[in-house]
PDB file of N, CA and C in Angstrom:
ATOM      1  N   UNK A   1      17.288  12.724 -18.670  1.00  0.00           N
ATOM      2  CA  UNK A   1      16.229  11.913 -18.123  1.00  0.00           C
ATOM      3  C   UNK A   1      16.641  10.447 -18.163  1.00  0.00           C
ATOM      4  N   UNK A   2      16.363   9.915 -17.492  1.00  0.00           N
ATOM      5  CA  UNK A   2      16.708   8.260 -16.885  1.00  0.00           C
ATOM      6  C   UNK A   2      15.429   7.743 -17.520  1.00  0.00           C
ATOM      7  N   UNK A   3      15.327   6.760 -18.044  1.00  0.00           N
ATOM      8  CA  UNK A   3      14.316   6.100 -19.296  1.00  0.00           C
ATOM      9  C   UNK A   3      14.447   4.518 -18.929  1.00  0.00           C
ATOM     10  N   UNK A   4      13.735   3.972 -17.747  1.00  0.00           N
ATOM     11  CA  UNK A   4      13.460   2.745 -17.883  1.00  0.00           C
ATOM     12  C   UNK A   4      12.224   1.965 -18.430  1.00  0.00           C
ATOM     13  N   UNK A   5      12.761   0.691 -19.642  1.00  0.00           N
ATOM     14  CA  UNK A   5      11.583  -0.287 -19.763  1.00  0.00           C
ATOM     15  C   UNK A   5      11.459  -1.333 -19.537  1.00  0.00           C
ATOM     16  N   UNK A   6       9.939  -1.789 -18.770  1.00  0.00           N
ATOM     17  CA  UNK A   6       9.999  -2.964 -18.452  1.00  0.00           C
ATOM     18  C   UNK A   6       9.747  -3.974 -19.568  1.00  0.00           C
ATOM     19  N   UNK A   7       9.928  -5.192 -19.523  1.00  0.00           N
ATOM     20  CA  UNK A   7       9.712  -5.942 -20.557  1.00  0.00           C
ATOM     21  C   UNK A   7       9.250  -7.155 -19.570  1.00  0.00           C
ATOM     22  N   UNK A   8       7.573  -7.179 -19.991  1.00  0.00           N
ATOM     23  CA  UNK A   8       6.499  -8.374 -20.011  1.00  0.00           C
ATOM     24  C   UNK A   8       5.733  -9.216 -21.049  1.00  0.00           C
ATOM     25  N   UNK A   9       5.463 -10.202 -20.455  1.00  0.00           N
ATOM     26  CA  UNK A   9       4.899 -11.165 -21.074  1.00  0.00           C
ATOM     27  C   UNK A   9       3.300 -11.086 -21.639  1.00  0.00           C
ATOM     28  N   UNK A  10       2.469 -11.550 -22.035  1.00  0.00           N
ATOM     29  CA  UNK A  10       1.028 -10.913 -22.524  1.00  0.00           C
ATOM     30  C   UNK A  10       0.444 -11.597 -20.914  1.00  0.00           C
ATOM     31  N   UNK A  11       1.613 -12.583 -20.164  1.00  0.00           N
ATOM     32  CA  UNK A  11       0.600 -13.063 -19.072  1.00  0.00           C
ATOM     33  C   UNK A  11       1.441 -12.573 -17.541  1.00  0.00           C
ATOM     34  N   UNK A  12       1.764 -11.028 -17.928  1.00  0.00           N
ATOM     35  CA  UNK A  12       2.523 -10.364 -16.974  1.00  0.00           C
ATOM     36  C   UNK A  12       3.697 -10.820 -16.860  1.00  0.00           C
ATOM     37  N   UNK A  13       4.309 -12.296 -16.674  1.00  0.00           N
ATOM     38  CA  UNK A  13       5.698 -12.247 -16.641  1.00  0.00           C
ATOM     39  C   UNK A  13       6.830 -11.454 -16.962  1.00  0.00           C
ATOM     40  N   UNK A  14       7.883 -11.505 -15.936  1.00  0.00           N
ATOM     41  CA  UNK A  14       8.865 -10.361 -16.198  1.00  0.00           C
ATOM     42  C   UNK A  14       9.437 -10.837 -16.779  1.00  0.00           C
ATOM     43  N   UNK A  15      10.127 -10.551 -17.832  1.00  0.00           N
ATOM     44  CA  UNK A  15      11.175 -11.064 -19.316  1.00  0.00           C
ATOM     45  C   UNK A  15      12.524  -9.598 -18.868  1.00  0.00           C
ATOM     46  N   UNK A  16      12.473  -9.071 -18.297  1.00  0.00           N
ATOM     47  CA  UNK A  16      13.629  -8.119 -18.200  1.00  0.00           C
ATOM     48  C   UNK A  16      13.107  -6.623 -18.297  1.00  0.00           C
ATOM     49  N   UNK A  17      14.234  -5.382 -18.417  1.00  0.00           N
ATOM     50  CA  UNK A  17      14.515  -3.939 -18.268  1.00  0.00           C
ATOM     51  C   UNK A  17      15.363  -3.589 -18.415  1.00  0.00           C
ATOM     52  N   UNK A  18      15.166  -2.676 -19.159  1.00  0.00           N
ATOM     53  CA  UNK A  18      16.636  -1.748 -19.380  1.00  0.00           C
ATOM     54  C   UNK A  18      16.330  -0.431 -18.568  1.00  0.00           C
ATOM     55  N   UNK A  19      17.257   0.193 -18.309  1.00  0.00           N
ATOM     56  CA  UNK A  19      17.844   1.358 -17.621  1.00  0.00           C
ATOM     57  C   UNK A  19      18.333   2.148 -18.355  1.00  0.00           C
ATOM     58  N   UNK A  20      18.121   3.328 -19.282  1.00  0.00           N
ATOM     59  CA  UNK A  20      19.210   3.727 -19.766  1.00  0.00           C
ATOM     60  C   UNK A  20      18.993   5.920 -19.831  1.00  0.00           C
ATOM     61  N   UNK A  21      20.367   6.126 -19.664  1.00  0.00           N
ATOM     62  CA  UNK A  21      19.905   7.659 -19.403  1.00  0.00           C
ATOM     63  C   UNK A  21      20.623   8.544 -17.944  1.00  0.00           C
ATOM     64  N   UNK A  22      21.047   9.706 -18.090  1.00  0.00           N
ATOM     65  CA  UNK A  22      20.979  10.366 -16.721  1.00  0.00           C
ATOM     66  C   UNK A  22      20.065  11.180 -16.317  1.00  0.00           C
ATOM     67  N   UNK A  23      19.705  11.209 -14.653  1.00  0.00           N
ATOM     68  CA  UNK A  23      17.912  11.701 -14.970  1.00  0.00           C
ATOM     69  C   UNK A  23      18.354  13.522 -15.035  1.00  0.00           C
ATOM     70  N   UNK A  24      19.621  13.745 -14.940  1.00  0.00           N
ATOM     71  CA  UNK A  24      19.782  15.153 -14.926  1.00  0.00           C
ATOM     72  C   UNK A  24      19.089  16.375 -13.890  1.00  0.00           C
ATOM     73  N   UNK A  25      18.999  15.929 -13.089  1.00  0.00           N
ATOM     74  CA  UNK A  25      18.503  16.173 -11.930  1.00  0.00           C
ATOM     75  C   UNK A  25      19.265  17.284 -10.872  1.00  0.00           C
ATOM     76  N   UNK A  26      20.612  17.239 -11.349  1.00  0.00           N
ATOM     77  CA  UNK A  26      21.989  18.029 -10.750  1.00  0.00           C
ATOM     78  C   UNK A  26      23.210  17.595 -11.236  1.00  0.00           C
ATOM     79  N   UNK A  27      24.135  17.635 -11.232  1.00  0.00           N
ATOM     80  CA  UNK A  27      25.823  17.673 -11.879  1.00  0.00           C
ATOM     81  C   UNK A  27      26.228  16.217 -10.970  1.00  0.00           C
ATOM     82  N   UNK A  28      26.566  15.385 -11.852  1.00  0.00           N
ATOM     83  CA  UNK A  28      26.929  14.237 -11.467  1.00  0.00           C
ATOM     84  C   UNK A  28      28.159  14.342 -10.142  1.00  0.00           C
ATOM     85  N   UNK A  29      27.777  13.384  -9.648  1.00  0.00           N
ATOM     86  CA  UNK A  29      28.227  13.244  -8.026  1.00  0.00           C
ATOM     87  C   UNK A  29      27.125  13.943  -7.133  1.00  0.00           C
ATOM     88  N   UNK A  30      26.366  14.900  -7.398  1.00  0.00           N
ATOM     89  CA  UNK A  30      25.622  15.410  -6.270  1.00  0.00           C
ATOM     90  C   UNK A  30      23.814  15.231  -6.416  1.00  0.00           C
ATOM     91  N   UNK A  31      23.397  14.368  -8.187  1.00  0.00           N
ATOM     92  CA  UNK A  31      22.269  14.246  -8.844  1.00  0.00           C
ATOM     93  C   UNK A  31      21.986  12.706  -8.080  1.00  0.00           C
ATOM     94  N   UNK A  32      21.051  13.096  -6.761  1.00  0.00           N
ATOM     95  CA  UNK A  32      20.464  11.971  -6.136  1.00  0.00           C
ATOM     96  C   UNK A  32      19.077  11.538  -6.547  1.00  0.00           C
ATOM     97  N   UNK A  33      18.429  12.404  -7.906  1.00  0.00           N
ATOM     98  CA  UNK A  33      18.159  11.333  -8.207  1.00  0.00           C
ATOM     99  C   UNK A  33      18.565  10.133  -8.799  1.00  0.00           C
ATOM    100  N   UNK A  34      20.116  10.187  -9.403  1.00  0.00           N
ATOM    101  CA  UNK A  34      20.040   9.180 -10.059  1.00  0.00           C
ATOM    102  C   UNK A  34      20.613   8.244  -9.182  1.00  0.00           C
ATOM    103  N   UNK A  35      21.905   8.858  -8.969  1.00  0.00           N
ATOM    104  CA  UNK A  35      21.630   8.040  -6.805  1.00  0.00           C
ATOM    105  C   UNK A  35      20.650   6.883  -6.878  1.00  0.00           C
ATOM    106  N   UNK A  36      19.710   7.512  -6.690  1.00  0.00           N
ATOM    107  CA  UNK A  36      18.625   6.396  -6.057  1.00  0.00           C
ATOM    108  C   UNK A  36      18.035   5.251  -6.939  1.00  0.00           C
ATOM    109  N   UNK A  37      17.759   5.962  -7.934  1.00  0.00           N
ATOM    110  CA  UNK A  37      17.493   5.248  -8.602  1.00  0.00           C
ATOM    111  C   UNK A  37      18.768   4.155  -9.182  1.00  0.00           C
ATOM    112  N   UNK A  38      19.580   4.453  -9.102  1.00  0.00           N
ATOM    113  CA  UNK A  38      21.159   3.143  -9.580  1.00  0.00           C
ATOM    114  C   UNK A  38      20.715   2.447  -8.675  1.00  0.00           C
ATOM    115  N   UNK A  39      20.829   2.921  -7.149  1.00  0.00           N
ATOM    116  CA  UNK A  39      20.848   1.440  -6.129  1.00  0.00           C
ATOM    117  C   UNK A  39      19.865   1.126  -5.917  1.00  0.00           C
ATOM    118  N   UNK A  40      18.502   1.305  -6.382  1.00  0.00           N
ATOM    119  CA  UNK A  40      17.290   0.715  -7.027  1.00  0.00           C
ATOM    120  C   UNK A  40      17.463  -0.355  -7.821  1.00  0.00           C
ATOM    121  N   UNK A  41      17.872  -0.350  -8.648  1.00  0.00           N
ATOM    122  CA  UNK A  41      18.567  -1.275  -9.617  1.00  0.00           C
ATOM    123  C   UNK A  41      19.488  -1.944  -9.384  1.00  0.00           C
ATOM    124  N   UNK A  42      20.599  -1.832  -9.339  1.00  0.00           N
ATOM    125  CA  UNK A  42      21.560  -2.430  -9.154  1.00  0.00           C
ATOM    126  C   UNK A  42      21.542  -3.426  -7.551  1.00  0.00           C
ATOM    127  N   UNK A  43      20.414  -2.877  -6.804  1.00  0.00           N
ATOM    128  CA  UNK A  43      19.812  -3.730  -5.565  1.00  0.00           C
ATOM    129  C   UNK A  43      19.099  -4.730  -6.281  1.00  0.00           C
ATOM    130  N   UNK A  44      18.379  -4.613  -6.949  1.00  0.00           N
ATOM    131  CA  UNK A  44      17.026  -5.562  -7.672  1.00  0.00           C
ATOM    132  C   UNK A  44      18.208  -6.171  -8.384  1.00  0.00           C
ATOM    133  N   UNK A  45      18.958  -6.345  -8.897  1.00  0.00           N
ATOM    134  CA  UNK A  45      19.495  -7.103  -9.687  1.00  0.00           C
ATOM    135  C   UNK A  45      20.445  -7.842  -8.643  1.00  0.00           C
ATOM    136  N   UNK A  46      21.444  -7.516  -8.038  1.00  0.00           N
ATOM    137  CA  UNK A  46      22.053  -8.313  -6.900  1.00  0.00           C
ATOM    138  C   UNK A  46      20.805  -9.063  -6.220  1.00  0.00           C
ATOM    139  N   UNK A  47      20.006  -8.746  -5.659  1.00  0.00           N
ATOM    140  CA  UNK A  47      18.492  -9.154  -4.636  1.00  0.00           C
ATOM    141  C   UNK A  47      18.274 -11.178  -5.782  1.00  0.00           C
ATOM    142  N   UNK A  48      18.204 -10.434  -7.152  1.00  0.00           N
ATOM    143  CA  UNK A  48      17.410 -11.618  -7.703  1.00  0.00           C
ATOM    144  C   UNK A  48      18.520 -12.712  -8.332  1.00  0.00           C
ATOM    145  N   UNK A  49      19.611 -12.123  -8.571  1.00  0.00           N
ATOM    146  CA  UNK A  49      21.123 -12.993  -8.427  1.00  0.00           C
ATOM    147  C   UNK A  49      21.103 -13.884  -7.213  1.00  0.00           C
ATOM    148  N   UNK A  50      21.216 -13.542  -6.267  1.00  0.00           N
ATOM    149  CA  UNK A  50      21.278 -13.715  -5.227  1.00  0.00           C
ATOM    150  C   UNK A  50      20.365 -14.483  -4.198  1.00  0.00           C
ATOM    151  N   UNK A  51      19.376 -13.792  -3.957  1.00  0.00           N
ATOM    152  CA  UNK A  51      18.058 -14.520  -3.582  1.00  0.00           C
ATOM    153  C   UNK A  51      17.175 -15.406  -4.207  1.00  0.00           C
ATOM    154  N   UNK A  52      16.693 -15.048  -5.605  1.00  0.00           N
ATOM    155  CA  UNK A  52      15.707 -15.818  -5.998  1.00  0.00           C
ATOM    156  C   UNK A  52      17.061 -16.976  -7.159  1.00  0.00           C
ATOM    157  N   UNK A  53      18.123 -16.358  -7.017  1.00  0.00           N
ATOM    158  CA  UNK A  53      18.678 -17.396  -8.119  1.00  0.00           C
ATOM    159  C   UNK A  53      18.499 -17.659  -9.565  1.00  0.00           C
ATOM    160  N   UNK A  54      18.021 -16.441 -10.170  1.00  0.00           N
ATOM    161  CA  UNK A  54      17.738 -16.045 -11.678  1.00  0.00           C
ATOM    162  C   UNK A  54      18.888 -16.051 -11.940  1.00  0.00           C
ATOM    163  N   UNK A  55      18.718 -17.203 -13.789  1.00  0.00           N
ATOM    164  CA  UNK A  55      19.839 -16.760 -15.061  1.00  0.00           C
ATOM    165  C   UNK A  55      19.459 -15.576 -15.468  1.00  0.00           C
ATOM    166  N   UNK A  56      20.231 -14.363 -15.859  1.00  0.00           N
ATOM    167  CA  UNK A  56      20.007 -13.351 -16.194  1.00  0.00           C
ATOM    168  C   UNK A  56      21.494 -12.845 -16.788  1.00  0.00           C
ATOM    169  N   UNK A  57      21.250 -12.157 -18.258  1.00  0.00           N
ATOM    170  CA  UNK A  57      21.984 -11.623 -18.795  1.00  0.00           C
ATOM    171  C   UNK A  57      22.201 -10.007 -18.298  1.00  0.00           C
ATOM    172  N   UNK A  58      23.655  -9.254 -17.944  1.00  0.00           N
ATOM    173  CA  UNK A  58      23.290  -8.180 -17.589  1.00  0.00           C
ATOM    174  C   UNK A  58      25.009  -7.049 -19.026  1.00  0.00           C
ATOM    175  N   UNK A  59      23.790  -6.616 -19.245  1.00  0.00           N
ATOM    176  CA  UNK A  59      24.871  -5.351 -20.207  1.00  0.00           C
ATOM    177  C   UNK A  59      25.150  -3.970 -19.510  1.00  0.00           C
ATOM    178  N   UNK A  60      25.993  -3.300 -19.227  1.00  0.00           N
ATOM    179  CA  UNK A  60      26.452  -1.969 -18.703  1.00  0.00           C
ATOM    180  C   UNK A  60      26.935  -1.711 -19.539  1.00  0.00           C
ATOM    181  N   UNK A  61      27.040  -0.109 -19.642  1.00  0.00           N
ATOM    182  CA  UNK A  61      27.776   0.938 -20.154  1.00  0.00           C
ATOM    183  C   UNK A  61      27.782   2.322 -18.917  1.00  0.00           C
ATOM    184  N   UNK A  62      28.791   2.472 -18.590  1.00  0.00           N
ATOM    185  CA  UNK A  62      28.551   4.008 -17.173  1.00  0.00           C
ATOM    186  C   UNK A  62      28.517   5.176 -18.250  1.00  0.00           C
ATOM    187  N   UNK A  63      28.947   5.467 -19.107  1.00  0.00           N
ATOM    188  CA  UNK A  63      28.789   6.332 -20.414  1.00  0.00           C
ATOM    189  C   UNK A  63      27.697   6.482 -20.619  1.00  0.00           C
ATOM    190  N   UNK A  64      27.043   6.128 -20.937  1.00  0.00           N
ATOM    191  CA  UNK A  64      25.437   5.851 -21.494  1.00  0.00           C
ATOM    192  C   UNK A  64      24.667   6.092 -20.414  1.00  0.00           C
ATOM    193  N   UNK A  65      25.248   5.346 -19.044  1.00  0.00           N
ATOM    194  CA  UNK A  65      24.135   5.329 -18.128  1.00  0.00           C
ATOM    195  C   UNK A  65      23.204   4.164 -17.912  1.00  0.00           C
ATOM    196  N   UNK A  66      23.869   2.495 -19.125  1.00  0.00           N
ATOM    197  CA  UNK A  66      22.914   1.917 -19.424  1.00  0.00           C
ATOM    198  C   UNK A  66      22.937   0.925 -18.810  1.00  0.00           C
ATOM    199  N   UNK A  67      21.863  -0.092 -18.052  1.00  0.00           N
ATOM    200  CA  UNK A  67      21.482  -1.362 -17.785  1.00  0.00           C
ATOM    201  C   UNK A  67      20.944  -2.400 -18.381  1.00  0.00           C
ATOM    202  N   UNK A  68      21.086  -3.086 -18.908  1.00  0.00           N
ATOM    203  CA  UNK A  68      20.340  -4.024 -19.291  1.00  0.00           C
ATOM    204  C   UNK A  68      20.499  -5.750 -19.311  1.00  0.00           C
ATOM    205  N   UNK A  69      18.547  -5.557 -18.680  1.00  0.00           N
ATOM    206  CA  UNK A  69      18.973  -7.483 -17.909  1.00  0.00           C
ATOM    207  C   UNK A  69      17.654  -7.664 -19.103  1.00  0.00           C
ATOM    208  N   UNK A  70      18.235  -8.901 -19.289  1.00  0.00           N
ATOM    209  CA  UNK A  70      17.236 -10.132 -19.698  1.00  0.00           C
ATOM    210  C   UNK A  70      17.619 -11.496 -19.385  1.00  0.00           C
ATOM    211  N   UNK A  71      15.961 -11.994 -18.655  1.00  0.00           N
ATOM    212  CA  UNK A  71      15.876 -13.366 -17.968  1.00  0.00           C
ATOM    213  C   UNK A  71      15.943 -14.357 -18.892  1.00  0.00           C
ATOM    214  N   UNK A  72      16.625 -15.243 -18.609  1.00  0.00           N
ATOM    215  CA  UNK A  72      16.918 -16.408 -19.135  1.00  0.00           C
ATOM    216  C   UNK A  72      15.699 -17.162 -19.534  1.00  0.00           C
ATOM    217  N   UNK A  73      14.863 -17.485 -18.423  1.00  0.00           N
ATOM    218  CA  UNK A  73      13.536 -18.230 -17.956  1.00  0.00           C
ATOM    219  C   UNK A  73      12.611 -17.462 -17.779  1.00  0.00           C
ATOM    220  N   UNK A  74      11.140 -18.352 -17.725  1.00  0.00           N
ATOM    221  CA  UNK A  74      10.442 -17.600 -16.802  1.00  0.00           C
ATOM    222  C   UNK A  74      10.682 -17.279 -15.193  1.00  0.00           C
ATOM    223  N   UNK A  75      10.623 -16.165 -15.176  1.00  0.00           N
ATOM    224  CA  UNK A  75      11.153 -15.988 -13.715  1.00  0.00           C
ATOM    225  C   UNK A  75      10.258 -16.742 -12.363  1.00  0.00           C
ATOM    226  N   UNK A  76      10.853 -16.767 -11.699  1.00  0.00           N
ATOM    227  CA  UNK A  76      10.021 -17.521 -10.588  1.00  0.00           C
ATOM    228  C   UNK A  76       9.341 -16.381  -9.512  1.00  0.00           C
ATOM    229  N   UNK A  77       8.869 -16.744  -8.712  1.00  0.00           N
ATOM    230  CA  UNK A  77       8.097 -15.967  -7.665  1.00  0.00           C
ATOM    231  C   UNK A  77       9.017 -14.917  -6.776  1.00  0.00           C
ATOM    232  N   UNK A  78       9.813 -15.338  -6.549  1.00  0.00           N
ATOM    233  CA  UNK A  78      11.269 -14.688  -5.197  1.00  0.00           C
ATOM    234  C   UNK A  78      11.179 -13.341  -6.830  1.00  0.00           C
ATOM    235  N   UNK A  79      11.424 -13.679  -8.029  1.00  0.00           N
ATOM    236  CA  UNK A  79      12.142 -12.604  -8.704  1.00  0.00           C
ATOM    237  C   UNK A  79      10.535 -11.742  -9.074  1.00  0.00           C
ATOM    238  N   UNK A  80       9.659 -12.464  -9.371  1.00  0.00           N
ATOM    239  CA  UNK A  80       8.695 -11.345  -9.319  1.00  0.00           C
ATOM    240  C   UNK A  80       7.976 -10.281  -8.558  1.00  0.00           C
ATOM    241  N   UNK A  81       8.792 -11.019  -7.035  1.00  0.00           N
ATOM    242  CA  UNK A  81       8.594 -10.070  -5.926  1.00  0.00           C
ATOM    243  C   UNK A  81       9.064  -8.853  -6.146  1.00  0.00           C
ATOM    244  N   UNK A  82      10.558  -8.719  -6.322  1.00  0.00           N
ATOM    245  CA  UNK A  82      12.058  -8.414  -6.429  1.00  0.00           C
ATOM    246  C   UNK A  82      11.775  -7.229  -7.470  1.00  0.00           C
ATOM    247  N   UNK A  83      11.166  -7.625  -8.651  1.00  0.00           N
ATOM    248  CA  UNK A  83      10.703  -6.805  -9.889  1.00  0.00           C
ATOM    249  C   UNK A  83       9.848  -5.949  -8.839  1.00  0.00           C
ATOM    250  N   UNK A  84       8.581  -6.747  -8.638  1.00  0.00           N
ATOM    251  CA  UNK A  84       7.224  -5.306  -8.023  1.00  0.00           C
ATOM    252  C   UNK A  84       8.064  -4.575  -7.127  1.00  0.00           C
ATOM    253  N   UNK A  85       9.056  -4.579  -6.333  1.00  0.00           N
ATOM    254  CA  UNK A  85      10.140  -3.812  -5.421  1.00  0.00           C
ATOM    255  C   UNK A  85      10.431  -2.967  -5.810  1.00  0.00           C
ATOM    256  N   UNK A  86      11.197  -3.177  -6.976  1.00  0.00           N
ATOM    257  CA  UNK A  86      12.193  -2.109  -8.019  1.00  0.00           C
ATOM    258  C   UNK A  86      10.748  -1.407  -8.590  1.00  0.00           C
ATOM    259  N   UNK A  87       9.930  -1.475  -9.410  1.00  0.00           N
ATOM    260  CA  UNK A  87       9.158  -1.091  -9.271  1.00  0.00           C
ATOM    261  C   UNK A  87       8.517   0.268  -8.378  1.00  0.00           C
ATOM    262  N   UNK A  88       8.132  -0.443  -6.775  1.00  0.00           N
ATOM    263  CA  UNK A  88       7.570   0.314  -6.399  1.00  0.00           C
ATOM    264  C   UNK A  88       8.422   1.695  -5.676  1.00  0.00           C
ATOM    265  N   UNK A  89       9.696   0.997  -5.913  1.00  0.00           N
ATOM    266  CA  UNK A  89      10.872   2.206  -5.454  1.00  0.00           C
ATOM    267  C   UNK A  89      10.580   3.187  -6.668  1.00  0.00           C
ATOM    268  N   UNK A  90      10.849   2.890  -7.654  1.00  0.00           N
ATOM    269  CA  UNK A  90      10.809   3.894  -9.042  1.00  0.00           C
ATOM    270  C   UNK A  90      10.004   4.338  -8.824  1.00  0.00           C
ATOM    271  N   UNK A  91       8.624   4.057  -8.836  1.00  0.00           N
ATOM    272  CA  UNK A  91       7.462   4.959  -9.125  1.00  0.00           C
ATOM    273  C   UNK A  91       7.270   5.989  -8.057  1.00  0.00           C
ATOM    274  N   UNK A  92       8.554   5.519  -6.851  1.00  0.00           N
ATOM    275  CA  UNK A  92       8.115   6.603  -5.779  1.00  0.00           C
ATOM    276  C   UNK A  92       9.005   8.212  -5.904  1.00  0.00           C
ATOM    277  N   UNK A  93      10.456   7.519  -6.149  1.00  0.00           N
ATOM    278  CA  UNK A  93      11.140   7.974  -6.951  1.00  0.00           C
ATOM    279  C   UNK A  93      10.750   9.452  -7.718  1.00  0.00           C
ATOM    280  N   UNK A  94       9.692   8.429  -8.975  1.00  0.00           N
ATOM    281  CA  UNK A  94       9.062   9.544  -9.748  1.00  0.00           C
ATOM    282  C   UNK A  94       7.999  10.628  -9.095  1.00  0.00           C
ATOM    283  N   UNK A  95       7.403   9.744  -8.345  1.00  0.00           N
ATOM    284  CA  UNK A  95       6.212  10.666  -7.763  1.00  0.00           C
ATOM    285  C   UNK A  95       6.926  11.563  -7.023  1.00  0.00           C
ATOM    286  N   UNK A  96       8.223  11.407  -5.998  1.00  0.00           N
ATOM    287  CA  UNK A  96       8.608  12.868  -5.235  1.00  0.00           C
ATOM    288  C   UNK A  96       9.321  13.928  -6.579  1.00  0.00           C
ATOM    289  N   UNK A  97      10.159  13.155  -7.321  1.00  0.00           N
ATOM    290  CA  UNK A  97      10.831  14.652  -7.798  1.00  0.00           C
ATOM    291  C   UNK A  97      10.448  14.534  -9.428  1.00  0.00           C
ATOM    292  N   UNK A  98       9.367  14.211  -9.812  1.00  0.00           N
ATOM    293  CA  UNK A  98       8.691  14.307 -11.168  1.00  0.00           C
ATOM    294  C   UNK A  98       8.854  13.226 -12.308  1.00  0.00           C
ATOM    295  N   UNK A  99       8.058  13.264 -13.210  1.00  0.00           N
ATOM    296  CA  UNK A  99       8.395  12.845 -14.727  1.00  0.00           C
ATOM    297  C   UNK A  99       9.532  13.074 -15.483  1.00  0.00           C
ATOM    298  N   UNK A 100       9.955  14.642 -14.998  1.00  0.00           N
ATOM    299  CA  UNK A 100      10.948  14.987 -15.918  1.00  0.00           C
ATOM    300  C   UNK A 100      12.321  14.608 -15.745  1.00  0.00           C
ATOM    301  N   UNK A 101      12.881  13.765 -14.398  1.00  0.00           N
ATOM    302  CA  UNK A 101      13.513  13.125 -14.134  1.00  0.00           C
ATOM    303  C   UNK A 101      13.628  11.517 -14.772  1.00  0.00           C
ATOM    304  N   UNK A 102      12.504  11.066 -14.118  1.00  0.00           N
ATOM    305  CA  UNK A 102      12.450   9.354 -14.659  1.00  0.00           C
ATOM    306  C   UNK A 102      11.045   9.386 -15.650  1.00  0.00           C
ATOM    307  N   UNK A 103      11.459   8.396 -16.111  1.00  0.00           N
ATOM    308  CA  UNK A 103      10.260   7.581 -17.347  1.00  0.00           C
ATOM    309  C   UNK A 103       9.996   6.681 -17.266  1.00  0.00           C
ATOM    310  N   UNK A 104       8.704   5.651 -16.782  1.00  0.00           N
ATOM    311  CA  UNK A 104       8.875   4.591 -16.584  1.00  0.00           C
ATOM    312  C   UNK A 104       7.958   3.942 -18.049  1.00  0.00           C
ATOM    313  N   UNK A 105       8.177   2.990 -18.274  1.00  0.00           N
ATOM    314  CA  UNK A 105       7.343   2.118 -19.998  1.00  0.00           C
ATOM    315  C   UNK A 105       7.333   0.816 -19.617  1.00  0.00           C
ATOM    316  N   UNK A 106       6.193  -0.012 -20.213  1.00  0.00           N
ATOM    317  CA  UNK A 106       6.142  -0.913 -20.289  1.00  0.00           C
ATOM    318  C   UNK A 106       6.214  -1.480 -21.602  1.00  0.00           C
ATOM    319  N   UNK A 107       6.603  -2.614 -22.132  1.00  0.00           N
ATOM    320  CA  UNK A 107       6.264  -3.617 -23.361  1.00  0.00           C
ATOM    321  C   UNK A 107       6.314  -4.962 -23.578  1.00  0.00           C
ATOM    322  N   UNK A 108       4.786  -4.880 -23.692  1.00  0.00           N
ATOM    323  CA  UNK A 108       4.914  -6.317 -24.091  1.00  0.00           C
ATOM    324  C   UNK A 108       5.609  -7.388 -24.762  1.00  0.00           C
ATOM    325  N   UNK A 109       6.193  -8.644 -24.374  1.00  0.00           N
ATOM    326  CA  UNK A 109       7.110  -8.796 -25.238  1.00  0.00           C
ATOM    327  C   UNK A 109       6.472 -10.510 -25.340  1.00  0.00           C
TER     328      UNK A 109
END
C-alpha cells in the first residue's frame, strides 16, 4: 500500500508530504496504480518547482518507494493550487481502485 501524508498548518497551510510505500496493486512495471500515482507526484512537485517557484526540500529513496518534500516557507497561492491538484488526482486515484491501494492522512503540523 502507498501511504501518503499531508502536512498542514492549524490555518490549512501546506507545510509538505511524504509519499512512502508500493500500492501493490500488480508486479512492478505493470502496477498502474502506482504509475499514477508517482506522476501525480512527481508532476506536483516539478509543477511547484517550476511554476509557483517554491523552496522545497525533496528526499527519495526508489527502495522504499519514498518521497519526501518539505516547504521552506509558507507556500504561496500558485503552490496551494498545485497541492489541491495532487490532491484531487489521489483521491480519484483512490476512489477508482480502492483504499487498499492508497492511504491518504492528514497532520497537523
Amino acid at each position: 500500500m502507498t501511504k501518503i501524508l499531508v502536512r498542514k498548518t492549524s490555518t490549512g497551510a501546506y507545510t509538505g508530504f511524504t509519499c512512502i510505500g508500493h500500492s501493490g496493486f500488480a508486479q512492478a512495471g505493470n502496477d498502474i496504480v502506482c504509475a499514477s500515482i508517482s506522476v501525480l507526484v512527481i508532476n506536483a512537485i516539478n509543477s511547484i518547482e517550476q511554476f509557483a517557484g517554491e523552496k522545497m526540500s525533496v528526499i527519495t529513496n526508489e527502495e522504499e518507494g519514498l518521497i519526501d518534500v518539505r516547504f521552506a516557507n509558507p507556500v504561496n497561492e500558485k503552490t496551494t493550487l498545485l497541492m489541491d491538484s495532487l490532491l484531487l488526482g489521489l483521491r480519484e486515484v483512490k476512489e477508482q481502485y480502492g483504499s487498499k491501494y492508497l492511504k491518504l492522512q492528514f497532520e497537523e503540523v
